[in-house]
C-alpha atoms as a PDB file:
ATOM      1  CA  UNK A   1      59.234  19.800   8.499  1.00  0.00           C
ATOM      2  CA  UNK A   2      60.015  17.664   5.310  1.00  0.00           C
ATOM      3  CA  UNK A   3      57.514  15.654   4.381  1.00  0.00           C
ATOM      4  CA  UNK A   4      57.694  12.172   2.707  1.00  0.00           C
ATOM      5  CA  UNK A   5      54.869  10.678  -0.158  1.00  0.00           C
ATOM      6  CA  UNK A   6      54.237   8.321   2.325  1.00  0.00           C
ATOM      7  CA  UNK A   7      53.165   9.668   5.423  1.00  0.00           C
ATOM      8  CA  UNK A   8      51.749  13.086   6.381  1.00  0.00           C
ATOM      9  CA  UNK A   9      52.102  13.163  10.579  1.00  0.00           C
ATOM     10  CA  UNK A  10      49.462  16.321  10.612  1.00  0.00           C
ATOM     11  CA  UNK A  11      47.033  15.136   9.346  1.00  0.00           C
ATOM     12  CA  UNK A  12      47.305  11.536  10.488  1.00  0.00           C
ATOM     13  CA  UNK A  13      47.538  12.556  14.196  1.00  0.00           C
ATOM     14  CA  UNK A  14      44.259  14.903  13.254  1.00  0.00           C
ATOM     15  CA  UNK A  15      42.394  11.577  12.691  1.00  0.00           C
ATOM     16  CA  UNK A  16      39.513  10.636  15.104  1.00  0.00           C
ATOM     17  CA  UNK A  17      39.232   6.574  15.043  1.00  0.00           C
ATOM     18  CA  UNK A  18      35.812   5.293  14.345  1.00  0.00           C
ATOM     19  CA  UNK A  19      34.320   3.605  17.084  1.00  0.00           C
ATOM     20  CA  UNK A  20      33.732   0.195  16.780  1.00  0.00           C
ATOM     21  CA  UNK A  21      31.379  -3.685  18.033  1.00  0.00           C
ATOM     22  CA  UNK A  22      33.753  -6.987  18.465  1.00  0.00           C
ATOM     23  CA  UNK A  23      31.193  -9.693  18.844  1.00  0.00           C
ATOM     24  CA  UNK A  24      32.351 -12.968  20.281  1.00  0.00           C
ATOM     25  CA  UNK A  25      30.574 -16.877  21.127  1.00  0.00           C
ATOM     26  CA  UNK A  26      32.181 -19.150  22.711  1.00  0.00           C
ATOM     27  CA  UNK A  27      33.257 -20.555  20.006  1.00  0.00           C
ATOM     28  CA  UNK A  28      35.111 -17.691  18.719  1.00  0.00           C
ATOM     29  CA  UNK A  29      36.985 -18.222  22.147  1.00  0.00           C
ATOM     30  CA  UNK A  30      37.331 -22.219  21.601  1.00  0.00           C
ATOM     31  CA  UNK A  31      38.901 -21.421  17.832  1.00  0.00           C
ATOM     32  CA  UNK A  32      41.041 -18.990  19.481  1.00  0.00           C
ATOM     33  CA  UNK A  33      42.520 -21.046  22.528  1.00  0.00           C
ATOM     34  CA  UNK A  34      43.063 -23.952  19.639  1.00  0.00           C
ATOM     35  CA  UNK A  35      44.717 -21.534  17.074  1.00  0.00           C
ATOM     36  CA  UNK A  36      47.503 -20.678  20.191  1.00  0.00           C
ATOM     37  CA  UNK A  37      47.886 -24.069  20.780  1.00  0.00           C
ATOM     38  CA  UNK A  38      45.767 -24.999  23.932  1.00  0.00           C
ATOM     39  CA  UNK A  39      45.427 -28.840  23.791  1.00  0.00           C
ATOM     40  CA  UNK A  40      47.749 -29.538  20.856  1.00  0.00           C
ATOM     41  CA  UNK A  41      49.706 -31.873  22.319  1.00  0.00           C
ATOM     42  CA  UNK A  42      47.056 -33.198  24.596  1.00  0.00           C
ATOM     43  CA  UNK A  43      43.883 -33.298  23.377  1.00  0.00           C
ATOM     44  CA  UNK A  44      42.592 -33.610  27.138  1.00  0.00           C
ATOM     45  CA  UNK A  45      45.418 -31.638  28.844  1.00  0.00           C
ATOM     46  CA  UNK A  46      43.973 -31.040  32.617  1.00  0.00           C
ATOM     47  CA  UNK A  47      45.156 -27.175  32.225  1.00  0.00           C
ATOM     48  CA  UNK A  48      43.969 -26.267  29.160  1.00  0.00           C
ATOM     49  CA  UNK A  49      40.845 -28.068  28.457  1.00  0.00           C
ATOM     50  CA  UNK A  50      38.843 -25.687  30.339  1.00  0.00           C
ATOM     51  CA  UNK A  51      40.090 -23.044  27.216  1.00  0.00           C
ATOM     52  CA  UNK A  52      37.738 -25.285  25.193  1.00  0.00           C
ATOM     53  CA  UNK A  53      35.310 -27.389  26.524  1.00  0.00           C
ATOM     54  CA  UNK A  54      33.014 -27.069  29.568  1.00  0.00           C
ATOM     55  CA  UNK A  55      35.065 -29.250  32.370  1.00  0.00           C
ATOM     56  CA  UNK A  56      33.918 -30.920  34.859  1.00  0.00           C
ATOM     57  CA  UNK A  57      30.542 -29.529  34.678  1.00  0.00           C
ATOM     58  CA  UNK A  58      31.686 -25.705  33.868  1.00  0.00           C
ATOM     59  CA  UNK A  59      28.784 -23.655  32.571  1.00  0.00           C
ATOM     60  CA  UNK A  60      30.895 -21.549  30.241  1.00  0.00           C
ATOM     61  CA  UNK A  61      34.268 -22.315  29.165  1.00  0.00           C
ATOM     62  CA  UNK A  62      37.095 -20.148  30.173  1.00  0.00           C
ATOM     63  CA  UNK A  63      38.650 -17.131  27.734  1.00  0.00           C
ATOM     64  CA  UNK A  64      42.841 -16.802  27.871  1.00  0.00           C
ATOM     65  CA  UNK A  65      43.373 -12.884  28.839  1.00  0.00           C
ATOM     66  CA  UNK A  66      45.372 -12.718  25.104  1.00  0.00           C
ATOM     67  CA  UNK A  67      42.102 -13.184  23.809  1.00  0.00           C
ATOM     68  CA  UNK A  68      41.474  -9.311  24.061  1.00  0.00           C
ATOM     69  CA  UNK A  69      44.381  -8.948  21.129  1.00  0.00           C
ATOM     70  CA  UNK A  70      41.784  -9.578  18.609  1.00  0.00           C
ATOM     71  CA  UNK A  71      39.289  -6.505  19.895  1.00  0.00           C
ATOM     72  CA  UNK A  72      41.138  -4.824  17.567  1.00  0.00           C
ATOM     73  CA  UNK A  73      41.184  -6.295  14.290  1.00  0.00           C
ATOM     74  CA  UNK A  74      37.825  -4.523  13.252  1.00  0.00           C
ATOM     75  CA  UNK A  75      40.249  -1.732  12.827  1.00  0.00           C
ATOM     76  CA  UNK A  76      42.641  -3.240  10.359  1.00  0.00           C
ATOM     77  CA  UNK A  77      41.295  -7.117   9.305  1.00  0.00           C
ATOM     78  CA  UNK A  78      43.510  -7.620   6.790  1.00  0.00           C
ATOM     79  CA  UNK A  79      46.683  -6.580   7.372  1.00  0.00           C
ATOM     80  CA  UNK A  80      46.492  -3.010   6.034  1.00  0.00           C
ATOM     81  CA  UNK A  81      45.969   0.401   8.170  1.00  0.00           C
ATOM     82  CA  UNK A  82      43.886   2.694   6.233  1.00  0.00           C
ATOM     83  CA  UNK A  83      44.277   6.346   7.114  1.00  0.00           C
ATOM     84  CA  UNK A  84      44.426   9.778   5.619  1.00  0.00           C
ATOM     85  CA  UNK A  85      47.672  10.849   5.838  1.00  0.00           C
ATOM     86  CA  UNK A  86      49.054   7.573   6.038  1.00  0.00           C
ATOM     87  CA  UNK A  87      50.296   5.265   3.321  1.00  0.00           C
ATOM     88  CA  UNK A  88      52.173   2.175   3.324  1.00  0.00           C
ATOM     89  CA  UNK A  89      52.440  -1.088   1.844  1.00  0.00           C
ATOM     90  CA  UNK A  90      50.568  -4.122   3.740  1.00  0.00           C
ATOM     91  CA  UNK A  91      52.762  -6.398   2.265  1.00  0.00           C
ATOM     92  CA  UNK A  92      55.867  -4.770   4.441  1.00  0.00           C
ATOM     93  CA  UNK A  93      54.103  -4.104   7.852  1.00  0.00           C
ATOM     94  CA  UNK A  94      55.048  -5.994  11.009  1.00  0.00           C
ATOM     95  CA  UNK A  95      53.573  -6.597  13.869  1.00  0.00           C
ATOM     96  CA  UNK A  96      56.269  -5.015  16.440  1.00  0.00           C
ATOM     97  CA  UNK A  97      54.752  -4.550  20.310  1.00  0.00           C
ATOM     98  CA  UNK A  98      51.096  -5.616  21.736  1.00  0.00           C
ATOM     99  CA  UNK A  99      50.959  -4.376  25.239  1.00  0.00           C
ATOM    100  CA  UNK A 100      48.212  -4.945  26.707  1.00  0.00           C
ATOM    101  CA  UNK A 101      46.052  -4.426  30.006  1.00  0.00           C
ATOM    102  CA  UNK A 102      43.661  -6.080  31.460  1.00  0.00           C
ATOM    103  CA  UNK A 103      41.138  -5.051  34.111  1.00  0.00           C
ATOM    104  CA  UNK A 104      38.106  -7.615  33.974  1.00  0.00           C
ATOM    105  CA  UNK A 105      37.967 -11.663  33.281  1.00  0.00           C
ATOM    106  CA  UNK A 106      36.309 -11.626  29.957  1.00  0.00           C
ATOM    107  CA  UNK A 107      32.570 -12.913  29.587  1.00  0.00           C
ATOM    108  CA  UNK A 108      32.797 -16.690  28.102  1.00  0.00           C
ATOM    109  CA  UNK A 109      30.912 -14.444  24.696  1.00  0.00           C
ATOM    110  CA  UNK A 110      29.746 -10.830  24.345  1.00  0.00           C
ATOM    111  CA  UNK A 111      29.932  -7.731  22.583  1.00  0.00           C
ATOM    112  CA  UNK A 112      32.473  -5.631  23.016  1.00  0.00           C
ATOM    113  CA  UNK A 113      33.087  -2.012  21.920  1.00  0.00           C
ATOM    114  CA  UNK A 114      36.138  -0.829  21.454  1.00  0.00           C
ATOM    115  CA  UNK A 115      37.348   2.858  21.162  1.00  0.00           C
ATOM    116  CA  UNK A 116      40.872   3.419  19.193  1.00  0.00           C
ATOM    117  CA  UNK A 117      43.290   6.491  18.895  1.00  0.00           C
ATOM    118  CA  UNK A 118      46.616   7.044  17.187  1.00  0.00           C
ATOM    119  CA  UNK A 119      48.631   6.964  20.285  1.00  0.00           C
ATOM    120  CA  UNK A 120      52.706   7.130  19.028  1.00  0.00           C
ATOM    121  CA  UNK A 121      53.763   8.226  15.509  1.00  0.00           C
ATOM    122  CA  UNK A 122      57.535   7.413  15.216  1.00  0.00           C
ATOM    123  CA  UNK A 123      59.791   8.479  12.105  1.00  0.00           C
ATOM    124  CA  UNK A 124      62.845   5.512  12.060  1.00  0.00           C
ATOM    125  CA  UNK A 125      64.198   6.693   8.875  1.00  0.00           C
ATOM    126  CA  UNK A 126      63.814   3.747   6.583  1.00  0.00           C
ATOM    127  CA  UNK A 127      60.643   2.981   8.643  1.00  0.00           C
ATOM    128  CA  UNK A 128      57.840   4.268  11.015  1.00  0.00           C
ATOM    129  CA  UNK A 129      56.290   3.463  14.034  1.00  0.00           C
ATOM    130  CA  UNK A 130      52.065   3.850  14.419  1.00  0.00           C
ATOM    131  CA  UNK A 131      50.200   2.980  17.813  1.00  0.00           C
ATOM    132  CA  UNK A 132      47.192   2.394  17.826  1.00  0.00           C
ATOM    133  CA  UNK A 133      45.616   2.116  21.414  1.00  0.00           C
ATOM    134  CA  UNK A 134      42.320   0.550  21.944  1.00  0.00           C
ATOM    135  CA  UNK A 135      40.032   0.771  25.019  1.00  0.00           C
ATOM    136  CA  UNK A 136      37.359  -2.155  25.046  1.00  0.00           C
ATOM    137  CA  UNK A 137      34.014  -2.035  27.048  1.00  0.00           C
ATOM    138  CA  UNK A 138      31.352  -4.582  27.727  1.00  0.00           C
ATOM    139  CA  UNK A 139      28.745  -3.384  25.416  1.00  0.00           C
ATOM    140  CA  UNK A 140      25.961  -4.204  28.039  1.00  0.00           C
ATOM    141  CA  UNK A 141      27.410  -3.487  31.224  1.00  0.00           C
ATOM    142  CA  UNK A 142      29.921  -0.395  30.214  1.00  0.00           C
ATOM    143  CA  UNK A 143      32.296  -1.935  32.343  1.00  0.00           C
ATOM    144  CA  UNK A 144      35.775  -1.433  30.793  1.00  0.00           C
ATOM    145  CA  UNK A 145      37.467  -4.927  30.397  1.00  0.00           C
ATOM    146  CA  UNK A 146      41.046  -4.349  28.552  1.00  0.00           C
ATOM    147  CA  UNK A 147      43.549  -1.452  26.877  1.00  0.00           C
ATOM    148  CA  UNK A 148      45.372  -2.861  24.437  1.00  0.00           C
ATOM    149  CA  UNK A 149      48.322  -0.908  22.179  1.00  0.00           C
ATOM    150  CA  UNK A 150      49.332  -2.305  18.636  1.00  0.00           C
ATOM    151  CA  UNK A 151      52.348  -1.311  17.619  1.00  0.00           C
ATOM    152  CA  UNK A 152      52.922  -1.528  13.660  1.00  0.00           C
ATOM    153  CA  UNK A 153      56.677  -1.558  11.893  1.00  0.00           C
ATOM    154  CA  UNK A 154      55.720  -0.281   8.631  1.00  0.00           C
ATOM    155  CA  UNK A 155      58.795  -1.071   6.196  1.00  0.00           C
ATOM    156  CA  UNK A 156      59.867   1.636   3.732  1.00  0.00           C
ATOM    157  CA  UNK A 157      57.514   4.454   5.328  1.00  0.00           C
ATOM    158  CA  UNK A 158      59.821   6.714   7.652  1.00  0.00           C
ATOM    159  CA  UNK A 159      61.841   9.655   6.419  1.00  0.00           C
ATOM    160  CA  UNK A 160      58.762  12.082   6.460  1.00  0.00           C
ATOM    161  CA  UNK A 161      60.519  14.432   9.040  1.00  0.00           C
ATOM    162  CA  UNK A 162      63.655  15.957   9.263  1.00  0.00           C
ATOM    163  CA  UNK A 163      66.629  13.864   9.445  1.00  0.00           C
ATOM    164  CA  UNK A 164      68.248  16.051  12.318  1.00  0.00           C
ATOM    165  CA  UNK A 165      65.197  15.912  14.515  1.00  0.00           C
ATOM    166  CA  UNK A 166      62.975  13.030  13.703  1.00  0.00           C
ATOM    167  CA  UNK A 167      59.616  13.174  14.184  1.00  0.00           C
ATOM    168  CA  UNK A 168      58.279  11.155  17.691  1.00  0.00           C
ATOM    169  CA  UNK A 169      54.950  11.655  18.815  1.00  0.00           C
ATOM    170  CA  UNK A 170      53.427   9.668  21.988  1.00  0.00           C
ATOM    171  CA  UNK A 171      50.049  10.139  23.774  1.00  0.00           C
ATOM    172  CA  UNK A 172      50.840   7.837  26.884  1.00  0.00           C
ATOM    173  CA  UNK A 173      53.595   8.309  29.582  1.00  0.00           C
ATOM    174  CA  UNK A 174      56.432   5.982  28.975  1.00  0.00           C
ATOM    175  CA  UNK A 175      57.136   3.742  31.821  1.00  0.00           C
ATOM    176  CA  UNK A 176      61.032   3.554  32.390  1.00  0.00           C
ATOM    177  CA  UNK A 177      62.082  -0.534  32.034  1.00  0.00           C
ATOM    178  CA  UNK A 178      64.653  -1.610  34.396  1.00  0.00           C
ATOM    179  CA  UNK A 179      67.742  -3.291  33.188  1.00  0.00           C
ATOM    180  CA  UNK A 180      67.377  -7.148  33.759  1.00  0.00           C
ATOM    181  CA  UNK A 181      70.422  -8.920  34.762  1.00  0.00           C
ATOM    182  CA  UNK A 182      70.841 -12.386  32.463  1.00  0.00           C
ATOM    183  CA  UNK A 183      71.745 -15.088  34.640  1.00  0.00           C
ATOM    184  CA  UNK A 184      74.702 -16.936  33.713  1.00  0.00           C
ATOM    185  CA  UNK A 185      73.387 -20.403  35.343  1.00  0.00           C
ATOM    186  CA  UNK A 186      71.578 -22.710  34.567  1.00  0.00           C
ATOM    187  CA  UNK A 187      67.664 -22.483  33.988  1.00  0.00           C
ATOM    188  CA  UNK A 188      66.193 -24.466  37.066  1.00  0.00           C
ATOM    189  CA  UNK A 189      63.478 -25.401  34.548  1.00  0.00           C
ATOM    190  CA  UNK A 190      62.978 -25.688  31.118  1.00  0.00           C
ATOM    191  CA  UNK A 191      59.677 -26.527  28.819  1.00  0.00           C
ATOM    192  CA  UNK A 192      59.707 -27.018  25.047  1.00  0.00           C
ATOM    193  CA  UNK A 193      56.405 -27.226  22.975  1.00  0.00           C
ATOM    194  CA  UNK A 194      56.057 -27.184  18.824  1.00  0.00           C
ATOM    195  CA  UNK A 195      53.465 -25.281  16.886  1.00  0.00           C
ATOM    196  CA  UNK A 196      51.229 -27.782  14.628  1.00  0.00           C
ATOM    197  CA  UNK A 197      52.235 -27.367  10.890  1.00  0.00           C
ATOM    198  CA  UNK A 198      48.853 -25.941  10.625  1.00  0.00           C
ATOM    199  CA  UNK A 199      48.200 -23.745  13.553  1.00  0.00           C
ATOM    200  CA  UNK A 200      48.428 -20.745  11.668  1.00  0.00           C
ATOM    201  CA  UNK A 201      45.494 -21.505   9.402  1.00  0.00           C
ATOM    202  CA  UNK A 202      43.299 -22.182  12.751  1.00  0.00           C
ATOM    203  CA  UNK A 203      44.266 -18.983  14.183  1.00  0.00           C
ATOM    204  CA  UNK A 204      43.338 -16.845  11.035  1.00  0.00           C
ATOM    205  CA  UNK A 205      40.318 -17.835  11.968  1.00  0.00           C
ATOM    206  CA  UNK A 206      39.920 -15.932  14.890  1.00  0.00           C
ATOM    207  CA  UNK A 207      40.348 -12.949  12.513  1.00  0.00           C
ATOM    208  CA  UNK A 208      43.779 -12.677  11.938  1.00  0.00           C
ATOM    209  CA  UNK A 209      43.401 -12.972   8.078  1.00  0.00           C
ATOM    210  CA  UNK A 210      46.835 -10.582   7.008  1.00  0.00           C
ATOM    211  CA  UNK A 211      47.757 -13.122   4.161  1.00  0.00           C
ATOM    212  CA  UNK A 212      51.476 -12.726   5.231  1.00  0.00           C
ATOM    213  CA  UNK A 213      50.759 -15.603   7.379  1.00  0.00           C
ATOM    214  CA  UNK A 214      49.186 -18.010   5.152  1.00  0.00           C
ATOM    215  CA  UNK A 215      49.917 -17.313   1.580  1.00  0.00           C
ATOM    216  CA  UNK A 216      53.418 -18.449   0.400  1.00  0.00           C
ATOM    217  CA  UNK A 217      53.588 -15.821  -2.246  1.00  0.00           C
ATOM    218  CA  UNK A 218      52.464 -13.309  -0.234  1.00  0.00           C
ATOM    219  CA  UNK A 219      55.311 -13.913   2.648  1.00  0.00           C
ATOM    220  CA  UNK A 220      58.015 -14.678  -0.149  1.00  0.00           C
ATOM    221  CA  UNK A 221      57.070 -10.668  -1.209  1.00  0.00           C
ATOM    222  CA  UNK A 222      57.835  -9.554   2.028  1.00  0.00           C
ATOM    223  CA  UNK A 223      61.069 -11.334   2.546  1.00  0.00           C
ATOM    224  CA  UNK A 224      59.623 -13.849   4.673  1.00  0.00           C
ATOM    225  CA  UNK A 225      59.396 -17.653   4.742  1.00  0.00           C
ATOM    226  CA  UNK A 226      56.333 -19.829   5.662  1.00  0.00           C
ATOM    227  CA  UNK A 227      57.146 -22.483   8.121  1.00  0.00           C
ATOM    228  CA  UNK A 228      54.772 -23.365  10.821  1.00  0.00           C
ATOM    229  CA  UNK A 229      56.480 -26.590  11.919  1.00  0.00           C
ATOM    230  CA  UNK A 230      58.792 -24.866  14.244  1.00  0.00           C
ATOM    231  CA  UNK A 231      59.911 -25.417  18.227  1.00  0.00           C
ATOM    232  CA  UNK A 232      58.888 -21.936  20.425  1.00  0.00           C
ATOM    233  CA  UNK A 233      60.118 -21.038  23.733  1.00  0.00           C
ATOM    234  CA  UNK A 234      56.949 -20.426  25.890  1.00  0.00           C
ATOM    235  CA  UNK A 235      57.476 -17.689  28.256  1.00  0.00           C
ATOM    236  CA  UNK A 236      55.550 -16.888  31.976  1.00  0.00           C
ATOM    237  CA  UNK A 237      53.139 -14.252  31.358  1.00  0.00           C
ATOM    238  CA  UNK A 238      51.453 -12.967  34.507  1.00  0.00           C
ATOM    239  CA  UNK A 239      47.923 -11.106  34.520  1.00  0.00           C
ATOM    240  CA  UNK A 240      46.822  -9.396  37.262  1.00  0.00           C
ATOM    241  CA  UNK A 241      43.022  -9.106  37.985  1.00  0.00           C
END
């Protein structure tokens, strides 16, 4: 197998993942659920205040299930994936896929460890694919709460296998995905919200501190553009306890 400068799949997949603590307050949940935008057009919004303050008399305030996205970020805090037999250059990685599962409510603050492994290792030619899948446990009760899988576009990295059979590696069982039919109607309903112009710089706060998202110079590098003032689509996401 031809082998790249950048990326060596042996001995990355040979790679045993430290295991790591996420330690979260309340408040890390409260900056959170603000940095998404819960309550930013409504500072008192009867569906998302309980995100952030204790309503009507709540004891602890309420965690969103996406929450469990940041378990990870021990593992790679700013931006960059640090591995033998992998390198890359932060400035060109992109956040593809988080898939994530969820089998507990999460505690309104606790410690949580989390246990990583490479799971998928994809050669794209002019880029690869890494998973990373973490499984996160209540430190105190060992009860596992969440899986999560990051998926990472690194730019420039692929080509490290042979053109004719490119190298694909996956530790999990892909689930087939059914073809969904696009209606041609109508939407029966339709909801339109705006990110604040600076949302962003909340949400690094949570963790998130890749400077791709916050440092013009940075983003102009990697062929992006900073602009946080801009109208999103929300989308039904449905978790299942």
């Amino acid at each position: 197998m031809a082998k790249s400068s950048g990326i060596n799949p042996e001995l990355l997949l040979s790679q045993k993942l430290p295991e790591k603590t996420f330690t979260y307050t309340e408040r890390d949940a409260a900056i959170y659920a603000l940095g998404v935008g819960a309550c930013g057009r409504d500072a008192v919004d009867a569906d998302e205040l309980k995100y952030v303050y204790h309503e009507n008399g709540q004891q602890f305030i309420q965690v969103l299930p996406t929450f469990s996205a940041l378990f990870s970020f021990e593992l790679e805090p700013s931006g960059a994936i640090d591995l033998p037999g992998l390198q890359h250059d932060p400035r060109l990685l992109l956040h593809g896929q988080q898939y994530m599962e969820l089998y507990k409510p999460f505690p309104s603050s606790a410690s949580i460890r989390n246990e990583a492994c490479i799971a998928g290792l994809h050669d794209k030619g002019k880029a690869a694919i890494l998973e990373i899948e973490t499984k996160s446990y209540n430190a105190e009760s060992g009860e596992l709460l969440c899986m999560n899988r990051m998926t990472a576009f690194l730019r420039g990295a692929g080509g490290f296998s042979n053109s004719s059979q490119p190298f694909s590696y996956s530790k999990y069982q892909t689930i087939p995905v059914s073809v969904v039919k696009i209606p041609k109607s109508q939407p029966f309903a339709v909801f339109e919200d705006y990110t604040q112009p600076s949302q962003a710089l909340v949400y690094r706060l949570s963790g998130d501190y890749n400077p791709l998202h916050s440092d013009p110079m940075v983003a102009k590098a990697a062929g992006s553009v900073l602009n946080h003032n801009y109208k999103t689509e929300l989308v039904n996401y449905y978790f299942h306890y």
